[in-house]
Protein backbone atom coordinates (compact mmCIF):
# COMPACT_ATOMS: atom_id res chain seq x y z
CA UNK A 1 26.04 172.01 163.69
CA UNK A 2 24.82 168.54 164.46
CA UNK A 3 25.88 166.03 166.43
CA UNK A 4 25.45 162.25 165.39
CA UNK A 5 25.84 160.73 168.76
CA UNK A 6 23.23 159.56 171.35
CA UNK A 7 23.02 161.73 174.72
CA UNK A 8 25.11 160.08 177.30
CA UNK A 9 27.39 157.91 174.66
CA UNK A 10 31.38 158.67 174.75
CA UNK A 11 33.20 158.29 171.36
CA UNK A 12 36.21 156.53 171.91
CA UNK A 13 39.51 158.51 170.97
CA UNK A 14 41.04 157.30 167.14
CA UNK A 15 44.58 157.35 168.88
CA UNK A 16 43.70 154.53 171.43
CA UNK A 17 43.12 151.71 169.43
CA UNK A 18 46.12 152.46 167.56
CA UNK A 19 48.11 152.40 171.16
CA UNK A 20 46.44 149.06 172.34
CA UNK A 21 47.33 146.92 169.10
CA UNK A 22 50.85 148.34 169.14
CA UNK A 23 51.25 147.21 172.56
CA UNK A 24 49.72 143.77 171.86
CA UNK A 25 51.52 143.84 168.61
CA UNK A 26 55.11 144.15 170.12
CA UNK A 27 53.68 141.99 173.29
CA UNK A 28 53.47 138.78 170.51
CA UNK A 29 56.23 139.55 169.12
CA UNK A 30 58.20 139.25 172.05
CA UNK A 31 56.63 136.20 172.73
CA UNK A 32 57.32 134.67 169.22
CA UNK A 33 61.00 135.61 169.30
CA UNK A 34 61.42 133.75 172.85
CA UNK A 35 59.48 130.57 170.53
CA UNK A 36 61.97 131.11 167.67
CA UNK A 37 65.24 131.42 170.27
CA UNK A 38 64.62 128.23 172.09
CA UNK A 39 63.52 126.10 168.55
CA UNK A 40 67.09 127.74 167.34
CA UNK A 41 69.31 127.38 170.57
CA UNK A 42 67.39 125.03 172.63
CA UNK A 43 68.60 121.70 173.14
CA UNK A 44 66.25 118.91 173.85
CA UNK A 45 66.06 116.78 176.98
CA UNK A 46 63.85 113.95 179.00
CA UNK A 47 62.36 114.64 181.97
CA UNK A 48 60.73 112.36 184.53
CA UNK A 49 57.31 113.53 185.82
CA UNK A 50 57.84 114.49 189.72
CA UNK A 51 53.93 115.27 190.40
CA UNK A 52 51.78 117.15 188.18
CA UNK A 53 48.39 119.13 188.57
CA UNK A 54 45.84 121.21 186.26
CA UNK A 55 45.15 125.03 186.96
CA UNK A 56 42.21 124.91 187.87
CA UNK A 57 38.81 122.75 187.17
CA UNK A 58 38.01 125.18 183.64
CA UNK A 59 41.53 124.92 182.29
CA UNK A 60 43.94 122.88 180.32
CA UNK A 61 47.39 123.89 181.48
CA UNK A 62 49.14 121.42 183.65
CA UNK A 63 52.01 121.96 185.82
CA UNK A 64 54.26 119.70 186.34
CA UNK A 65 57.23 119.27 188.50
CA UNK A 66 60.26 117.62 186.61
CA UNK A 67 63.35 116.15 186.93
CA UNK A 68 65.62 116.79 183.63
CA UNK A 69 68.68 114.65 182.73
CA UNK A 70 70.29 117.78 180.62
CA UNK A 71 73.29 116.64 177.96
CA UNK A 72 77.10 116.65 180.00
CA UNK A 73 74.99 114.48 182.67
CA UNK A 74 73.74 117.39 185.42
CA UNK A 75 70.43 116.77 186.53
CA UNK A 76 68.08 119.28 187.83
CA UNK A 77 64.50 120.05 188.33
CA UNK A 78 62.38 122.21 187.30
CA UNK A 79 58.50 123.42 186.84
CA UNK A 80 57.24 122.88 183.44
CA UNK A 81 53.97 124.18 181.85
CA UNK A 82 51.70 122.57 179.98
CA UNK A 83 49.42 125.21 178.22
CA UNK A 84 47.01 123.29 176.69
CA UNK A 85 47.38 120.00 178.22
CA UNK A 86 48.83 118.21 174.84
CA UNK A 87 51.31 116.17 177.20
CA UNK A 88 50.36 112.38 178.90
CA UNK A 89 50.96 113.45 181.97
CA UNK A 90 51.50 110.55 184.37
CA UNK A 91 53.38 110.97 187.57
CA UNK A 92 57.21 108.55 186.64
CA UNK A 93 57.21 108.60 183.21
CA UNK A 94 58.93 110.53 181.06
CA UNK A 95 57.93 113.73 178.72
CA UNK A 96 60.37 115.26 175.90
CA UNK A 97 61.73 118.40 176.82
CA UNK A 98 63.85 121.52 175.03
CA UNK A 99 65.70 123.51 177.45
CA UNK A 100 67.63 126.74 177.00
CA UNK A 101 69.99 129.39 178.40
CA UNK A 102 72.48 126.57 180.06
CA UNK A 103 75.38 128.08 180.21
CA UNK A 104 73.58 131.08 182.29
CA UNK A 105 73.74 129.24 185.04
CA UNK A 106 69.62 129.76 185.11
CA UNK A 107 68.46 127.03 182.74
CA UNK A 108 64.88 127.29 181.09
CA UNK A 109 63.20 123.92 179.97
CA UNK A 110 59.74 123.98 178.08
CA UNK A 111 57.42 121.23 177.01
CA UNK A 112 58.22 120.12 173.40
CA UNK A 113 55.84 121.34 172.02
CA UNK A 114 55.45 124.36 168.84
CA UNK A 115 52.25 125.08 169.42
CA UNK A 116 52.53 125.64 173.20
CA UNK A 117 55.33 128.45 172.42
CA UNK A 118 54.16 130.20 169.19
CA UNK A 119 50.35 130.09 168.92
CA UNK A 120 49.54 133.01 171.91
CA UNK A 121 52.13 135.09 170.68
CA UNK A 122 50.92 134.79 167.15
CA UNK A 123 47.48 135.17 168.58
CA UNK A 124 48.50 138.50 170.14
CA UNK A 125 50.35 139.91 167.05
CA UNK A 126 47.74 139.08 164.71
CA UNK A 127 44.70 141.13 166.79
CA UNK A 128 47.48 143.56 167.64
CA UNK A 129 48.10 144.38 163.45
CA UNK A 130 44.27 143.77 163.14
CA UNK A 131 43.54 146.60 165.49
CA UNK A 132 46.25 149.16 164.25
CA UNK A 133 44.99 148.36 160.30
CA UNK A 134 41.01 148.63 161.39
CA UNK A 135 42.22 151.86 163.28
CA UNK A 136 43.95 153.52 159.93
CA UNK A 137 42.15 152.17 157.28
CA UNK A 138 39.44 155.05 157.57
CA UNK A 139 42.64 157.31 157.32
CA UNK A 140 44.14 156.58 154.49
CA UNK A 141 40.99 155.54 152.26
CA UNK A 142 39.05 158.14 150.25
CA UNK A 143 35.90 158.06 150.13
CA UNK A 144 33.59 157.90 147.26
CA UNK A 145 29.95 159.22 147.89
């Protein structure tokens, strides 16, 4: 018996990477079906730019404090994030807005913005699959010598 691995080196279980990409698979698409329900219920809004700041020196986002003039005329503000700093962010002007869950009495307002809301969770999904398919491909192929 023979054994093809290096003294010291740890072969990684097959049953892991199938249990990290399922978690990173349902982790996106949680996050794309939060996207999908505020493009489908949302309703969009203006807000006026409070104060702002980036996350640090190395990132985009911005965070911005804002005050949002919702439909029915109540007013409230609210912290908005920027991911990747797509937004003119100037402190008194105003930025468009979609806000959701209104009636919940905990309203949720978000940048207008598609790709803010849907590209990390289709990010996640896509090397969640990825990871689960190069995981069972070996499994299900035969193989040919």
């Amino acid at each position: 018996m023979s054994v093809d691995l290096q003294p010291g080196a740890r072969k990684m279980p097959s049953w892991l990477l199938i249990v990290v990409g399922a978690i990173f698979a349902v982790l996106g698409a949680i996050g794309l079906w939060g996207a999908f329900d505020v493009s489908l219920n949302g309703v969009p809004a203006t807000g006026k730019i409070v104060e702002h700041h980036t996350a640090s020196a190395r990132s985009m986002t911005v965070y911005a404090q804002v005050d949002v003039a919702l439909p029915g005329g109540r007013a409230l503000r609210t912290e908005v994030e920027d991911t990747f700093g797509r937004a003119s962010w100037v402190d008194g002007e105003t930025v468009s807005l979609v806000c959701a869950k209104l009636r919940s009495g905990a309203p949720h307002c978000e940048f207008d913005s598609a790709l803010d809301g849907s590209l990390l969770p289709l990010v996640f999904s896509v090397i969640g699959l990825g990871a689960m398919w190069w995981s069972l491909r070996g499994r299900f192929v035969t193989k040919t010598a």
